[in-house]
Protein backbone atom coordinates (compact mmCIF):
# COMPACT_ATOMS: atom_id res chain seq x y z
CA UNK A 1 30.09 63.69 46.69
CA UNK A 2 33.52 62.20 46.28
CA UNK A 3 32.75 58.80 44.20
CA UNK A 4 36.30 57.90 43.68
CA UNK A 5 36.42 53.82 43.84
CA UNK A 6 39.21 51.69 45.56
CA UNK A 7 39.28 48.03 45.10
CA UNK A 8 37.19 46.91 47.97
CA UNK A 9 34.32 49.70 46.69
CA UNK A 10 34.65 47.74 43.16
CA UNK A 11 34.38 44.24 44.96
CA UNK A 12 31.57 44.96 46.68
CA UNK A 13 29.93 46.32 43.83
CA UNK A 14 31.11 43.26 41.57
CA UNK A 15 29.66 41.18 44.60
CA UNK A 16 26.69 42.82 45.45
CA UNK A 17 25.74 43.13 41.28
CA UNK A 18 25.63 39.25 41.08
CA UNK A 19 24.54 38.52 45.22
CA UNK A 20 22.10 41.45 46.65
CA UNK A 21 20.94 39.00 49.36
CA UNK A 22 24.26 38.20 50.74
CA UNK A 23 24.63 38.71 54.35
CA UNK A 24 26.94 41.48 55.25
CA UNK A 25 29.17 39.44 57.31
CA UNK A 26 29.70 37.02 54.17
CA UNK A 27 30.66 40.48 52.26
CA UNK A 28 32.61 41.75 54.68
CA UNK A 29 34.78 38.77 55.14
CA UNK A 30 34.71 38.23 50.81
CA UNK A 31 36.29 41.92 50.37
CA UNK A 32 38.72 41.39 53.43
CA UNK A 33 36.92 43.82 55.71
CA UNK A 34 35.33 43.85 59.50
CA UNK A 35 31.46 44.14 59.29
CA UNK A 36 31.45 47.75 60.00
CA UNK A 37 33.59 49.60 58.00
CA UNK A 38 32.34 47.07 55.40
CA UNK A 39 28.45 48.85 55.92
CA UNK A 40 29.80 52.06 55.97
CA UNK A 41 31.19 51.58 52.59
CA UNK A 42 28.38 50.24 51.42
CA UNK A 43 26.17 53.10 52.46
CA UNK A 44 28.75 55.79 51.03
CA UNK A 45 28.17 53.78 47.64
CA UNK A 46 24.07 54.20 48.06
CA UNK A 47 24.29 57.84 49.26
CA UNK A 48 26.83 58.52 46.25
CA UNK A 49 23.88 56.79 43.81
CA UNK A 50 26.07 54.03 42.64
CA UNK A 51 23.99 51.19 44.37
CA UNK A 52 20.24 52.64 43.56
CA UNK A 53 18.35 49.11 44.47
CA UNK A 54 18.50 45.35 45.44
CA UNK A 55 16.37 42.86 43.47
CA UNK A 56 15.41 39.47 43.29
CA UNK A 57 16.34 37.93 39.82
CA UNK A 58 12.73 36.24 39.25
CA UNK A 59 13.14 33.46 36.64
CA UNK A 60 10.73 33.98 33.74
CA UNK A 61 10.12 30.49 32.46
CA UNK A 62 9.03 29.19 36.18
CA UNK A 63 6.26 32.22 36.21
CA UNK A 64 4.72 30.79 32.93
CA UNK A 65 4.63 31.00 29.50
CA UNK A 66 5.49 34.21 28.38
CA UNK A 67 7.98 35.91 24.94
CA UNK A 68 10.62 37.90 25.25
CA UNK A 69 10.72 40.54 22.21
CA UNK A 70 13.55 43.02 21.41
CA UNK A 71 11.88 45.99 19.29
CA UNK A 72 14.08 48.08 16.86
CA UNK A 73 12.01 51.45 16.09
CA UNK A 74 11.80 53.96 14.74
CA UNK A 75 9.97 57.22 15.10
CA UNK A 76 8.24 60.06 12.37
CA UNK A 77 9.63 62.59 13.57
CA UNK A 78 13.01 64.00 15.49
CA UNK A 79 11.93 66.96 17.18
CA UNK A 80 13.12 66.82 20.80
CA UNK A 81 9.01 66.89 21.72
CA UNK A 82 8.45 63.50 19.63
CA UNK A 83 11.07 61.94 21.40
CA UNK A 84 9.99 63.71 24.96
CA UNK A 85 6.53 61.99 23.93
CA UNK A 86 7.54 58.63 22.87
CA UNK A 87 9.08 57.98 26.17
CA UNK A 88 6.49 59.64 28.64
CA UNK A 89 4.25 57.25 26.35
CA UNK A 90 6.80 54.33 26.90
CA UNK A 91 7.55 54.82 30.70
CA UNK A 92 3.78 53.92 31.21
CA UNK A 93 3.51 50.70 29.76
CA UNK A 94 4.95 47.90 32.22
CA UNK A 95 5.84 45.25 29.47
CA UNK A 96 7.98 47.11 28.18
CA UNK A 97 11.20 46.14 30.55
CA UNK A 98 13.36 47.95 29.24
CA UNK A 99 14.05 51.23 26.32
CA UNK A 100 17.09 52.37 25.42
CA UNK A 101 17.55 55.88 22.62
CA UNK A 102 20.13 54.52 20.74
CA UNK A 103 22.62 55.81 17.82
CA UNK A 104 23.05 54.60 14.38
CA UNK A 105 19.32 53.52 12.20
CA UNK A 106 16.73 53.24 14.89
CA UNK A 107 15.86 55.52 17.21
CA UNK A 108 15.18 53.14 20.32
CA UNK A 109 15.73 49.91 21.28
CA UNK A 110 12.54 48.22 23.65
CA UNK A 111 12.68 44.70 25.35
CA UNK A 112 9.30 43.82 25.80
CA UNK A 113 8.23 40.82 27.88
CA UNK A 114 5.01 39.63 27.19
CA UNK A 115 2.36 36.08 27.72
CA UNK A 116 2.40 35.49 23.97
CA UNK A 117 3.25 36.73 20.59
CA UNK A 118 -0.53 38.03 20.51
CA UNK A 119 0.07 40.08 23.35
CA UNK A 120 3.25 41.77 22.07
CA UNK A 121 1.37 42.53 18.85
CA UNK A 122 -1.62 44.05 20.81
CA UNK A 123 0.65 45.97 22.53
CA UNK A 124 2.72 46.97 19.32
CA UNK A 125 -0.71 47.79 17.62
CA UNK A 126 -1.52 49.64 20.25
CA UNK A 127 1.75 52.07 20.37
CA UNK A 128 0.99 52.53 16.77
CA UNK A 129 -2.18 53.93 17.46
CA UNK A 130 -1.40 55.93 19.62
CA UNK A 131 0.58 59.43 19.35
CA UNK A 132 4.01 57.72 20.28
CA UNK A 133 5.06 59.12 16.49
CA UNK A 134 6.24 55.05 15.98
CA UNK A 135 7.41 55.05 11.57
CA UNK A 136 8.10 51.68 11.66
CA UNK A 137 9.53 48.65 13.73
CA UNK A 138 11.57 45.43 13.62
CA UNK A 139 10.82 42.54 16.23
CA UNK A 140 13.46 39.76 17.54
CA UNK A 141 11.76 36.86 19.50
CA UNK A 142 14.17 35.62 22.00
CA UNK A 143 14.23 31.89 21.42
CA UNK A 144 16.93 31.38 24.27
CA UNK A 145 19.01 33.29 26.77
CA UNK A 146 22.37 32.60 25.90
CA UNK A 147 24.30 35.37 28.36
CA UNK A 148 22.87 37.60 31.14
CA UNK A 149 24.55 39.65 33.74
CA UNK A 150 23.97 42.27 35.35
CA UNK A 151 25.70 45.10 33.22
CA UNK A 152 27.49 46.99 35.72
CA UNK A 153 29.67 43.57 36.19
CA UNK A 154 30.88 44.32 32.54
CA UNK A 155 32.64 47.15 33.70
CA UNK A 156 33.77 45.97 37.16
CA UNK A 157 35.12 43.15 35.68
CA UNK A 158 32.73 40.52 38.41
C-alpha cells in the first residue's frame, strides 16, 4: 500500500496524535479539508497501519497512588531463544507499560507502573525467579513528569 505522506496526511496525524477525540468536522476544517475527503484520508492512514488505535490519555495521579519505575536490564544470556523468552515472559505481565530491546549496555529498557515501590519489587523479584534469564537490573523512580508526548509528534513535528 502506497504510504507516501502529503502535508494534510502529516497534520492529521500531528492532530489526531495529541486530539483522538476530536470531531471530524473540527479536523477537517483544522487541515483545510471538506468532511469527506478528510475521512477518507483518515481511513487510507488506518488501512496503511499508520493510525493503529485511539486512546484516552488516563491521568495516573487522579487514579491513586501508584510509582512509575524505568528498569535498565540486563539478561544471562544472548541467544536469540533468551531474548524470544524474556519477552513472551514480559508481554504477559500488565505493569509492565512499556519494553523496549535497546543498544549499547543493557539489553532492555521496561517502564513499569506500579501501586508502590513494594509492588515493583514483588514484581522485579518475581521476574528474577522466574526463567526470564534477568543478570541484573537498575531501577529509576520517576519523581515527576517533566515532558510527555506522544512520540510520533517528535517526528511530525505536532
Amino acid at each position: 500500500m502506497d504510504t507516501r505522506l502529503d502535508d494534510r496526511d502529516i497534520a492529521i496525524l500531528a492532530i489526531l496524535s495529541r486530539e483522538g477525540r476530536i470531531a471530524k468536522t473540527e479536523l477537517a476544517a483544522r487541515v483545510n479539508l471538506s468532511p469527506t475527503p478528510c475521512w477518507d484520508r483518515m481511513k487510507r492512514l488506518e488501512q496503511a497501519g499508520l493510525i493503529r488505535g485511539y486512546r484516552a490519555e488516563v491521568d495516573l495521579e487522579r487514579l491513586g497512588p501508584h510509582v512509575q519505575v524505568f528498569v535498565t536490564l540486563e539478561l544471562d544470556s544472548h541467544k536469540a531463544e533468551s531474548f524470544q523468552r524474556f519477552e513472551r515472559i514480559v508481554a504477559r505481565i500488565d505493569a509492565i507499560s512499556g519494553c523496549w530491546a535497546i543498544g549499547g549496555g543493557y539489553d532492555y529498557l521496561m517502564q513499569v507502573v506500579t501501586t508502590d515501590v513494594a509492588a515493583f519489587q514483588d514484581l522485579m523479584d518475581g521476574l528474577l525467579e522466574s526463567r526470564a534469564g534477568v543478570r541484573r537490573y537498575y531501577s529509576y523512580i520517576v519523581t515527576k513528569p517533566v515532558k510527555t508526548v506522544p512520540p510520533a509528534l517528535a517526528l511530525l513535528g505536532g
